[in-house]
Protein backbone atom coordinates (compact mmCIF):
# COMPACT_ATOMS: atom_id res chain seq x y z
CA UNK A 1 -9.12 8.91 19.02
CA UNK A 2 -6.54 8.96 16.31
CA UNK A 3 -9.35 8.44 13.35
CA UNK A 4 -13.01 9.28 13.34
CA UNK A 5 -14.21 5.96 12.74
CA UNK A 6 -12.95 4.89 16.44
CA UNK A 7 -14.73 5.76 19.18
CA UNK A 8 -15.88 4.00 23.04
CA UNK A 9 -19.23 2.69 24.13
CA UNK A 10 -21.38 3.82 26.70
CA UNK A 11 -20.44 0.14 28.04
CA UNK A 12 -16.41 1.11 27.86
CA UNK A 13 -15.94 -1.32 24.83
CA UNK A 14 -14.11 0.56 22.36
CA UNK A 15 -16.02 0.70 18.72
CA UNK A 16 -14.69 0.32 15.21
CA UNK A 17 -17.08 1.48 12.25
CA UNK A 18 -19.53 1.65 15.55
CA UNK A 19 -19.34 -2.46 15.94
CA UNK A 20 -18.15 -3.15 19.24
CA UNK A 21 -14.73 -4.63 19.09
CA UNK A 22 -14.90 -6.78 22.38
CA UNK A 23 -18.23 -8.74 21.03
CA UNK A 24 -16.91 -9.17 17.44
CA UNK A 25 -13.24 -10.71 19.20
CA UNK A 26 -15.69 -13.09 20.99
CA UNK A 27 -17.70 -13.99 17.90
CA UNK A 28 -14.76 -14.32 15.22
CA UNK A 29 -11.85 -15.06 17.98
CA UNK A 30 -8.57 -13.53 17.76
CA UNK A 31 -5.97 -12.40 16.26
CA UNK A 32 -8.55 -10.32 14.08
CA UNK A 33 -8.68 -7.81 11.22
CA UNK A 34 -11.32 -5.49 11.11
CA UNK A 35 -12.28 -3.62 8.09
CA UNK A 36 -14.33 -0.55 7.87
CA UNK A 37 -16.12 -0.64 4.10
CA UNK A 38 -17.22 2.86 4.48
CA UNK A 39 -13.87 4.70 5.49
CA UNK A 40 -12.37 2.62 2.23
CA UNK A 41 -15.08 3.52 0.12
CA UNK A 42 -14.56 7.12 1.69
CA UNK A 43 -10.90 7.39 0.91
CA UNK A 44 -11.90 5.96 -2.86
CA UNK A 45 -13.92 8.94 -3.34
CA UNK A 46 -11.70 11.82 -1.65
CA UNK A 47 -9.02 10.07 -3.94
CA UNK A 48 -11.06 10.04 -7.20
CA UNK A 49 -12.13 13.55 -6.36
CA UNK A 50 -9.50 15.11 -5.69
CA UNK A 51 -7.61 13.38 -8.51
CA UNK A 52 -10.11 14.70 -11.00
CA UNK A 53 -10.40 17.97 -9.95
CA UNK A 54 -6.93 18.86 -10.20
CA UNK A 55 -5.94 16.49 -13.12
CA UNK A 56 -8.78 15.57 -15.06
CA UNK A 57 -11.08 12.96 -16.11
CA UNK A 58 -8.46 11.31 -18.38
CA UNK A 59 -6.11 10.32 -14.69
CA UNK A 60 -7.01 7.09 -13.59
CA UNK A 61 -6.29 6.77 -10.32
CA UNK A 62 -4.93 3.84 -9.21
CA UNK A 63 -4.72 1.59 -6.14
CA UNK A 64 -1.74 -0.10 -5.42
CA UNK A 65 -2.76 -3.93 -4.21
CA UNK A 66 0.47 -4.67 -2.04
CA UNK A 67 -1.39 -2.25 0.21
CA UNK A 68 -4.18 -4.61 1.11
CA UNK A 69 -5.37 -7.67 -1.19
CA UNK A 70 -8.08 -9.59 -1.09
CA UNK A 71 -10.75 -10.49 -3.12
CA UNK A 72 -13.62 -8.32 -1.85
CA UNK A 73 -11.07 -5.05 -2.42
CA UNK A 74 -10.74 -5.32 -5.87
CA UNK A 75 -15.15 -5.12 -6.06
CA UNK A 76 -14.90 -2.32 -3.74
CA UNK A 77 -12.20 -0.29 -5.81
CA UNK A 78 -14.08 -1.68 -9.11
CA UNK A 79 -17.18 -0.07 -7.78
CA UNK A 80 -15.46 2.85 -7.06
CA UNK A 81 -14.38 3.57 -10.67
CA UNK A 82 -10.29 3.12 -9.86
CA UNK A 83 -7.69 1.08 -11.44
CA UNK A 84 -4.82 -0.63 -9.61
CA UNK A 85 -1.66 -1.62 -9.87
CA UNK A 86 -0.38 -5.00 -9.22
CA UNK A 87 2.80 -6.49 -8.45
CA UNK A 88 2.83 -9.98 -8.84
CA UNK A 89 0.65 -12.80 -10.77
CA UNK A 90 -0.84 -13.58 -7.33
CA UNK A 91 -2.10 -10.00 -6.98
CA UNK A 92 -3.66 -10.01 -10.95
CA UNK A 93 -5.42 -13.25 -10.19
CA UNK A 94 -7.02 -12.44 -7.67
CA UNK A 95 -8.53 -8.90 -9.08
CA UNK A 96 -9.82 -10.79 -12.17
CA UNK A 97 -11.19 -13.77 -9.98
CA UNK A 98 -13.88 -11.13 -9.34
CA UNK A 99 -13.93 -9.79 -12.64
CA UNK A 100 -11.79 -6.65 -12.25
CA UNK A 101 -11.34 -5.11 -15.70
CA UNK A 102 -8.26 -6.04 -17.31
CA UNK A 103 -7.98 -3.03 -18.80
CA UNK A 104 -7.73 -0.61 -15.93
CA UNK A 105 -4.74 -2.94 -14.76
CA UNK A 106 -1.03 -1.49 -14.87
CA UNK A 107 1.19 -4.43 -13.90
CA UNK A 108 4.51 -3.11 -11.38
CA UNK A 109 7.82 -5.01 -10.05
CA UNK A 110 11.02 -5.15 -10.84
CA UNK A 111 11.40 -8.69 -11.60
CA UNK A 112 8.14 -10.15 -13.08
CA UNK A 113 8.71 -14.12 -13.80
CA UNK A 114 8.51 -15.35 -17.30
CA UNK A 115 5.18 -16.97 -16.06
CA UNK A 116 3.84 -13.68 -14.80
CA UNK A 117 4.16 -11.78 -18.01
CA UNK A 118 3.33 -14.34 -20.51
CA UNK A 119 -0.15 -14.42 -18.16
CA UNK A 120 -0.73 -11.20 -17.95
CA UNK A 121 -0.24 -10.45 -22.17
CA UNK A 122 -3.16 -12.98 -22.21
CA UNK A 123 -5.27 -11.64 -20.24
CA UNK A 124 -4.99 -8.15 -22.11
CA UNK A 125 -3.68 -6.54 -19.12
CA UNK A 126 -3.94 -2.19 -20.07
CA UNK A 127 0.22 -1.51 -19.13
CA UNK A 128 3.15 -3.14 -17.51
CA UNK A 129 5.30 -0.77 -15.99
CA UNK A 130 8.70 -2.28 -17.70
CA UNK A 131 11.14 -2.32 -14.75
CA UNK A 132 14.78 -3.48 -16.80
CA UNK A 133 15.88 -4.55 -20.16
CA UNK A 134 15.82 -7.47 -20.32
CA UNK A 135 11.41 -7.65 -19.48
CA UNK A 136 11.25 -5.08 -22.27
CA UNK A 137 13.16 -7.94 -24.56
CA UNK A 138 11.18 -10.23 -23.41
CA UNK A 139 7.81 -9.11 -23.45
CA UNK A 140 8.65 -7.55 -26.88
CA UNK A 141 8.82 -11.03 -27.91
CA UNK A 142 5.67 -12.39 -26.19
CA UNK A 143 3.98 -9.86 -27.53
CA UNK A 144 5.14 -10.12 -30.93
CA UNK A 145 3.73 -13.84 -30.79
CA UNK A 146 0.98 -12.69 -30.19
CA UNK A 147 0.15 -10.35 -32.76
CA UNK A 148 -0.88 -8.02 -29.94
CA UNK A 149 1.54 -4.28 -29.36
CA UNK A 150 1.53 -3.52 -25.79
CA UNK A 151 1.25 -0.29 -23.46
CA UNK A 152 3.80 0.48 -20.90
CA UNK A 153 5.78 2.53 -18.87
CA UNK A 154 9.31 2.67 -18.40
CA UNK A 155 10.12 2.17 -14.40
CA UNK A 156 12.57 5.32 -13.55
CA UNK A 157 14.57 6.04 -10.91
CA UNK A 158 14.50 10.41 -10.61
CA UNK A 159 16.85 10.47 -7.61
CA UNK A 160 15.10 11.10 -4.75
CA UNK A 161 15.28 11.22 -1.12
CA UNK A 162 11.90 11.62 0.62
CA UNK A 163 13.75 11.38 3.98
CA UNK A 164 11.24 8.43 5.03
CA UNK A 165 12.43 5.04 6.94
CA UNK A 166 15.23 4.04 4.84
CA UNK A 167 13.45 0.79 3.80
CA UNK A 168 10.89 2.18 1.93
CA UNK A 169 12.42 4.51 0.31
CA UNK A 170 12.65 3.79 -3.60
CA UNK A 171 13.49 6.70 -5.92
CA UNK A 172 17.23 6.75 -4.89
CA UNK A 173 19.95 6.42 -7.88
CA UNK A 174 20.82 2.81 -6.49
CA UNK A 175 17.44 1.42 -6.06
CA UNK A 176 17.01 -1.99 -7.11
CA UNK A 177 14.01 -0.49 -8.91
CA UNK A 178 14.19 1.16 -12.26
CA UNK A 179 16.51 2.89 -14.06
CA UNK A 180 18.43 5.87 -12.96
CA UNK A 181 18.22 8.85 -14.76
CA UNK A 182 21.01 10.29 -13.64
CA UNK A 183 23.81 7.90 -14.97
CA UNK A 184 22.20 7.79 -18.67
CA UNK A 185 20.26 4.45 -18.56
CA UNK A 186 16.84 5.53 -18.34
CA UNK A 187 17.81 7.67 -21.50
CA UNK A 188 19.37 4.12 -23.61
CA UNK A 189 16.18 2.61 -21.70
CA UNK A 190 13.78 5.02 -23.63
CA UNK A 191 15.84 4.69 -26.77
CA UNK A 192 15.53 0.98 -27.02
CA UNK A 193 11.58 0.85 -25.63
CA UNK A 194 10.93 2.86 -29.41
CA UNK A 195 12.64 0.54 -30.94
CA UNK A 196 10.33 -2.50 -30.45
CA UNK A 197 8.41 -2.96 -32.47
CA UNK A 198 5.35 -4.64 -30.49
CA UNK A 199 5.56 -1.86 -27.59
CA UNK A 200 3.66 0.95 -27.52
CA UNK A 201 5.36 3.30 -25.16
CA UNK A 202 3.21 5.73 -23.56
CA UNK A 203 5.33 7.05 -20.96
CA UNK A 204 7.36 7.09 -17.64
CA UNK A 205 7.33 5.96 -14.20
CA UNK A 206 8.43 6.59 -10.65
CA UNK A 207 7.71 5.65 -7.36
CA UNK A 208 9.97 7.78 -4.00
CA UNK A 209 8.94 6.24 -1.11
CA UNK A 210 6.33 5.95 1.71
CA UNK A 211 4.77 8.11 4.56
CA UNK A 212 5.61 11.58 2.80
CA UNK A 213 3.40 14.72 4.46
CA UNK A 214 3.90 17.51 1.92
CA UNK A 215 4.64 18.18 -1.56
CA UNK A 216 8.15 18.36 -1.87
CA UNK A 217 9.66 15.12 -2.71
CA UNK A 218 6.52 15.00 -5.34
CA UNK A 219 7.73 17.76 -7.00
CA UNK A 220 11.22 17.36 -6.92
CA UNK A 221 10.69 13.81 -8.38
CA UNK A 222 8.58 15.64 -10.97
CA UNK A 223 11.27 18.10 -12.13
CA UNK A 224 13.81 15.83 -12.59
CA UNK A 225 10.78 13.87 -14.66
CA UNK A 226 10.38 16.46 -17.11
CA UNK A 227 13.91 17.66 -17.23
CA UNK A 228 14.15 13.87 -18.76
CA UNK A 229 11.30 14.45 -21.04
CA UNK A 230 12.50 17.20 -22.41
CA UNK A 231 15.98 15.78 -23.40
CA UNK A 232 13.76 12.70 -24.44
CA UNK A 233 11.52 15.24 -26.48
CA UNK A 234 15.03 17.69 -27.84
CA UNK A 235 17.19 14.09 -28.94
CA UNK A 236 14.76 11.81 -29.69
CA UNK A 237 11.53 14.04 -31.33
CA UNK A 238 9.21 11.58 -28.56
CA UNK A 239 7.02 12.87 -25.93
CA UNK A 240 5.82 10.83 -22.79
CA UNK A 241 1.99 10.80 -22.67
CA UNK A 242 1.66 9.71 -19.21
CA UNK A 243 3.87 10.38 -16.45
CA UNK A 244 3.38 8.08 -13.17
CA UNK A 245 4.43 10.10 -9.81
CA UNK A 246 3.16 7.05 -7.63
CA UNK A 247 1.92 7.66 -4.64
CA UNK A 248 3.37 7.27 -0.79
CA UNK A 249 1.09 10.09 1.17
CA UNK A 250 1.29 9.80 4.50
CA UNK A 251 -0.92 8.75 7.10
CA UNK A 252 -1.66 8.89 10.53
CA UNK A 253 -0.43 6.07 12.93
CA UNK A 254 0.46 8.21 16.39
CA UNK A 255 -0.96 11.97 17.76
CA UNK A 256 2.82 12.83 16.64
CA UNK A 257 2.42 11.96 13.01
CA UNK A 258 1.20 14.93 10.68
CA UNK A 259 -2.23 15.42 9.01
CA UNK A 260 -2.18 15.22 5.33
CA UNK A 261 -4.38 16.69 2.95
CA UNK A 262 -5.32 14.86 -0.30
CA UNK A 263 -6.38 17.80 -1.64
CA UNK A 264 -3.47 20.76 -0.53
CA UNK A 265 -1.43 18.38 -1.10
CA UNK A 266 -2.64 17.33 -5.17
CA UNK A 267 -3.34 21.48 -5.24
CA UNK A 268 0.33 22.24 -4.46
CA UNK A 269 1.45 19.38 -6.71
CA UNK A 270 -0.75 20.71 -9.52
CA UNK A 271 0.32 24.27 -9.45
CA UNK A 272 4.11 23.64 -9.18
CA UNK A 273 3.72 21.07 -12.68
CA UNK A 274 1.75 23.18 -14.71
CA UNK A 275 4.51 25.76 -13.85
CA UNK A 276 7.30 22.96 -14.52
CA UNK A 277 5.77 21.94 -17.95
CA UNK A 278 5.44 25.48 -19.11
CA UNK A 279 8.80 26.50 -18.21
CA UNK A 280 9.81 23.34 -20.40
CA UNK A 281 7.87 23.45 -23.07
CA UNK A 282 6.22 20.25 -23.01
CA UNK A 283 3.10 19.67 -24.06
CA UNK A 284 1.21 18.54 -21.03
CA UNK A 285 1.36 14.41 -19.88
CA UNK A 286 -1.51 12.92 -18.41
CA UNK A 287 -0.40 12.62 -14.68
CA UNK A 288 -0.81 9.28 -12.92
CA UNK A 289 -0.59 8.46 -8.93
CA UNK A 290 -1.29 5.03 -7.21
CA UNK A 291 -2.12 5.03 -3.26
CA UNK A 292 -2.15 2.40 -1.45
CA UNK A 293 -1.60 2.98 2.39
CA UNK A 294 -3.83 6.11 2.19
CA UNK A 295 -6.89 4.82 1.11
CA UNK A 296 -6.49 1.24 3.28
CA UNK A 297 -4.79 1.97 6.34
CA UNK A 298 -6.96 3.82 8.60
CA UNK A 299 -9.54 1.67 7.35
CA UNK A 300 -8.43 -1.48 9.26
CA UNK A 301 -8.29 -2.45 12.97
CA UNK A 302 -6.23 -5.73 14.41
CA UNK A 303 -7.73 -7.43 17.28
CA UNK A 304 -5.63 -9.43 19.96
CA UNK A 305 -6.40 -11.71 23.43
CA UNK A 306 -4.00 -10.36 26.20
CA UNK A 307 -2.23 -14.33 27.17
CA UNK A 308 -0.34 -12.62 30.05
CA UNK A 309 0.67 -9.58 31.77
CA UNK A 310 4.59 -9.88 32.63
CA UNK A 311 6.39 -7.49 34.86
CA UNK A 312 10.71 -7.98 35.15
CA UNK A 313 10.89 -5.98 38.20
CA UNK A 314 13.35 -2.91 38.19
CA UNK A 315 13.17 -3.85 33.76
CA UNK A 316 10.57 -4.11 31.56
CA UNK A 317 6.61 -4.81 31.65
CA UNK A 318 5.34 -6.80 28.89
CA UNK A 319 1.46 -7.35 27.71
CA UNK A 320 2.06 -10.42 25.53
CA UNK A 321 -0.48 -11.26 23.11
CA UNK A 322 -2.02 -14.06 20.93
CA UNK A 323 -0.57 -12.63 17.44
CA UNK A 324 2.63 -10.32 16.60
CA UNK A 325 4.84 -10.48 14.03
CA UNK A 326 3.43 -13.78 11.99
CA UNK A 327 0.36 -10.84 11.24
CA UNK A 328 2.16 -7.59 11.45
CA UNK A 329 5.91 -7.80 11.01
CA UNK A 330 5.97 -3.50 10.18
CA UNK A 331 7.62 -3.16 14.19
CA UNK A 332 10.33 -6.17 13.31
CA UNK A 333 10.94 -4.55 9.63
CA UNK A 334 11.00 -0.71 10.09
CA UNK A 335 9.88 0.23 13.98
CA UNK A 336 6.82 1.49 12.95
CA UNK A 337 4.68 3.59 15.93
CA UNK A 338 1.03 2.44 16.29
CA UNK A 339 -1.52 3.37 18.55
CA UNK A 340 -2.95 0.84 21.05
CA UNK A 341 -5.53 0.23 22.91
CA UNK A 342 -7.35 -1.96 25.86
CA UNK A 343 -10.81 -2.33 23.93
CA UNK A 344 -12.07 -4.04 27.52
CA UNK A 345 -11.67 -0.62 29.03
CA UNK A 346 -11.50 1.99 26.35
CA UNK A 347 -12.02 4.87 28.89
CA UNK A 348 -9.16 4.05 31.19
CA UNK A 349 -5.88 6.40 30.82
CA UNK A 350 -2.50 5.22 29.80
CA UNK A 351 -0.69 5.05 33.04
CA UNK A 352 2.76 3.39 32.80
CA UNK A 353 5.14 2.83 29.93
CA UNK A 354 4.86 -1.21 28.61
CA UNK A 355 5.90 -3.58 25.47
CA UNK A 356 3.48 -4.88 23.48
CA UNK A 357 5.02 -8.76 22.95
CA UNK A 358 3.88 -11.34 20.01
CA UNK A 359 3.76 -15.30 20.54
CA UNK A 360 6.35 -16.11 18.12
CA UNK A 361 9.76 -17.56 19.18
CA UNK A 362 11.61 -14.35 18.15
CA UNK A 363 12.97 -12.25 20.70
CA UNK A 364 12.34 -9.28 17.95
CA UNK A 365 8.38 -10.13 17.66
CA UNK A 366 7.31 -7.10 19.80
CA UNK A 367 4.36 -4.55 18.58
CA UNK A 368 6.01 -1.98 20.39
CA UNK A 369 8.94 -1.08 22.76
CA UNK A 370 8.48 0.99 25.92
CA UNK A 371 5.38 3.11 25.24
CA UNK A 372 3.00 4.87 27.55
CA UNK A 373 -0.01 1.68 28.12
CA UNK A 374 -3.40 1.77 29.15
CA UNK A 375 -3.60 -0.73 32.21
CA UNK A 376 -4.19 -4.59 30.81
CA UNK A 377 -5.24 -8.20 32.27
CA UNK A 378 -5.25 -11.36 30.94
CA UNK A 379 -8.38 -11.93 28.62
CA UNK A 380 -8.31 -8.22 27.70
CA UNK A 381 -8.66 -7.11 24.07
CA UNK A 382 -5.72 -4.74 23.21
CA UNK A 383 -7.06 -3.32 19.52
CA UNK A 384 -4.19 -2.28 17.13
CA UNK A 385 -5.42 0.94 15.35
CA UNK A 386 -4.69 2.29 11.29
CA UNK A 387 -3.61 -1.83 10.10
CA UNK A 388 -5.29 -2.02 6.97
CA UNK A 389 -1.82 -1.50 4.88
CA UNK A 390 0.79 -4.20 5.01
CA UNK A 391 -0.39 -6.15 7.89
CA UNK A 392 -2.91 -8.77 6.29
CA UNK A 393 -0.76 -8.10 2.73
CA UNK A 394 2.57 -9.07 4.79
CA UNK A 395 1.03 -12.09 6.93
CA UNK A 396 3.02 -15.20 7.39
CA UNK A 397 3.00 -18.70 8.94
CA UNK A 398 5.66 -18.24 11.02
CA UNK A 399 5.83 -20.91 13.75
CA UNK A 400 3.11 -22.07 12.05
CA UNK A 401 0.56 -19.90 13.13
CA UNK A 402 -2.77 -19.51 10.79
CA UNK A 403 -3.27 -16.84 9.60
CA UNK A 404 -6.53 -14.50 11.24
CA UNK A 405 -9.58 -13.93 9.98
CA UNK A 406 -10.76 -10.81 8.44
CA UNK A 407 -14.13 -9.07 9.21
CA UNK A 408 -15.73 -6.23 6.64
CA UNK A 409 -18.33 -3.56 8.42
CA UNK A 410 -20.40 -1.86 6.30
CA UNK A 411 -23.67 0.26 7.54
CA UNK A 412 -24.08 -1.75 11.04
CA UNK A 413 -23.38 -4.81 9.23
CA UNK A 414 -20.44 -7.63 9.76
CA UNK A 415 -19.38 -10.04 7.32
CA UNK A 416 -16.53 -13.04 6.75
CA UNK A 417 -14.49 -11.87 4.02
CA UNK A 418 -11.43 -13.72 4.87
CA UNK A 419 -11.52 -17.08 6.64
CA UNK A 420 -9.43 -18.04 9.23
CA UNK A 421 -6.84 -20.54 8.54
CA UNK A 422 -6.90 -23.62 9.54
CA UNK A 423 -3.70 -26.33 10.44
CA UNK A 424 -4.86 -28.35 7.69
CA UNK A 425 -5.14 -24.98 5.37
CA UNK A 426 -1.61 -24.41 6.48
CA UNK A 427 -0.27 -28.37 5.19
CA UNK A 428 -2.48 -28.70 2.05
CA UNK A 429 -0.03 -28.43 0.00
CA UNK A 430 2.54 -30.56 1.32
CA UNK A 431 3.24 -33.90 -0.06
């Protein structure tokens, strides 16, 4: 199985978190996220751990929300002792609906509404990461009305190509995120953040991408990091007391993707920039990193009903399905692999190659295209593993499908932590 918290039962169901999958589908109904408490919890710990050990007490690790939010998250990662990042209003309001501190909050994007801001200043939100000019203007302002001077970062972009799926790449000198270093703005950025006069800046930012398996583009982003400092320190007399690497280690989706190590990978990271910083001169920044996918994503399951079981002779077979891209659009967006399987008949082999189809009018709502299939039959339950990142987070109503339902397993035990939508949930705001 592609993560130790998936196995089969000695009735052939397959098991998630060691619920069977088949009686929870007939229970909730389908489409279905599952969530496995512990293997979050887990992940919160290796995280904090490994963070810690390498970086020290003063690192905060962070979560980054657009992973996976919800309300019941944001107790879990409270409990946990992490802070996250958020990237919208939405995403704030709903960690301080459960009382996340407001404090351990560092508020991302790279065009935050005038609404946005203004609410997070008063709820005394710990740092925005300032993505352009003219939010540094502004919330100078807000601020300054406020009789309050505000932490943040400055969002920069170091340059970097983590050679990941082009979409999520985001560290590249023409990223609509940030500043570039590279043609001089991040330094008139930096310039102009010590000029106002109701900002406290604390230090920098960057963020390279997704799905990255080793230390490299890390590192790389880090150098050109402190190359910047230093200038910043040698013209300017200022030195960054935080510097935010982000996050964007990879995870496991297929038997072809890599293992990655939290902690090799943090070790590596942590040798090469204590050799970086020497070589520089600096004194040393408190080092920040915010994962999302890695501590979510193996920690969810999707759930489907097989409809139908199509066969275009001499073409294509298709297993269509009672969800698709309306609650996982990562196939339609960047062709991402995922590993399926017939949760009826978990100890059945893959036999012939298939194409996993959604319900949505949309010839491009498939799952997946031509890959090796256990056999399936109508009322089947094909399970979608590693879907905790970006599939509930990147839900729609397309075709005007509710949204599913989401299940949390904890210790034997089930719970509702997400209700299913309803028609009338999806018109109750329509005059």
């Amino acid at each position: 199985m592609i993560h130790n918290n998936i196995s089969v039962l000695d009735n052939g169901h397959l098991a998630f978190a060691d619920a069977d999958v088949v009686e929870l589908a007939k229970k909730y109904g389908t489409p279905l996220y599952l969530i496995d408490e512990n293997k979050i919890r887990e992940n919160c710990r290796k995280y904090k751990s490994t963070v810690e050990k390498y970086f020290g007490s003063e690192s905060l690790p962070l979560y980054a929300s657009k992973a996976l939010c919800y309300k019941d998250i944001y107790r879990i990662i409270n409990s946990e002792g992490l802070g996250i990042d958020v990237v919208s209003g939405g995403e704030l309001y709903t960690a301080l609906s459960v009382g996340f501190p407001a404090e351990k909050v560092y508020f991302h994007g790279n065009n935050k509404t005038e609404f946005e801001i203004t609410y997070a200043l008063d709820n005394n939100i710990g740092c925005f990461v300032v993505d352009n000019f003219d939010e540094l203007y502004f919330l100078n302002d807000e601020a300054a009305k406020r009789g309050v001077v505000q932490n943040i970062l400055l969002r920069l972009s170091p340059g970097i190509d983590p050679h990941t799926h082009r979409a999520v790449v985001t560290g590249n000198v023409d990223s609509k995120f940030g500043l570039p270093i590279e043609t001089g703005q991040a330094f008139e950025f930096v310039s102009a953040a010590l000029n106002c006069k109701n900002i406290n800046l604390e230090g920098i930012h960057c963020h390279i991408g997704s799905q990255i398996f080793d230390k490299y583009p890390f590192t790389d982003a880090a150098k050109n990091m402190l190359d910047f400092a230093l200038l910043v320190k040698n013209e300017l007399g200022y030195s960054f007391k935080k510097i935010n690497l982000g996050g964007g280690i990879g995870v496991r989706y297929v038997e072809s993707d890599s293992k990655s190590d939290i902690d090799e990978i943090m070790c590596e990271i942590k040798n090469e920039l204590d050799e970086l910083v020497s070589e520089r001169g600096l004194d040393k920044p408190i080092f920040l990193f915010e994962m999302g996918r890695y501590i979510a994503a193996n920690a969810g399951m999707t759930l489907y009903t097989v409809g139908s079981v199509k066969e275009i002779k001499g073409y294509k077979k298709y297993v269509c399905i009672d969800g698709g891209m309306c609650d996982n659009p990562r196939f339609a967006l960047y062709q991402s692999k995922y590993t399926f399987y017939n949760a009826s008949n978990a100890n059945s082999e893959p036999e012939e190659l298939g194409t996993i189809a959604g319900r949505c009018c949309e010839s491009g709502d498939v799952l997946s295209d031509e890959i090796k299939l256990q056999n399936f039959s109508r009322g089947d339950i094909l399970a979608v593993a590693v879907t905790g990142a970006y599939n509930y987070a990147m839900s729609s109503n397309y075709n005007r499908v509710p949204k599913p339902a989401m299940v949390s397993i904890s210790n034997g035990n089930e719970r509702l932590v997400v209700k299913r939508q309803t028609y009338e949930d999806i018109i109750a705001n329509e005059i």
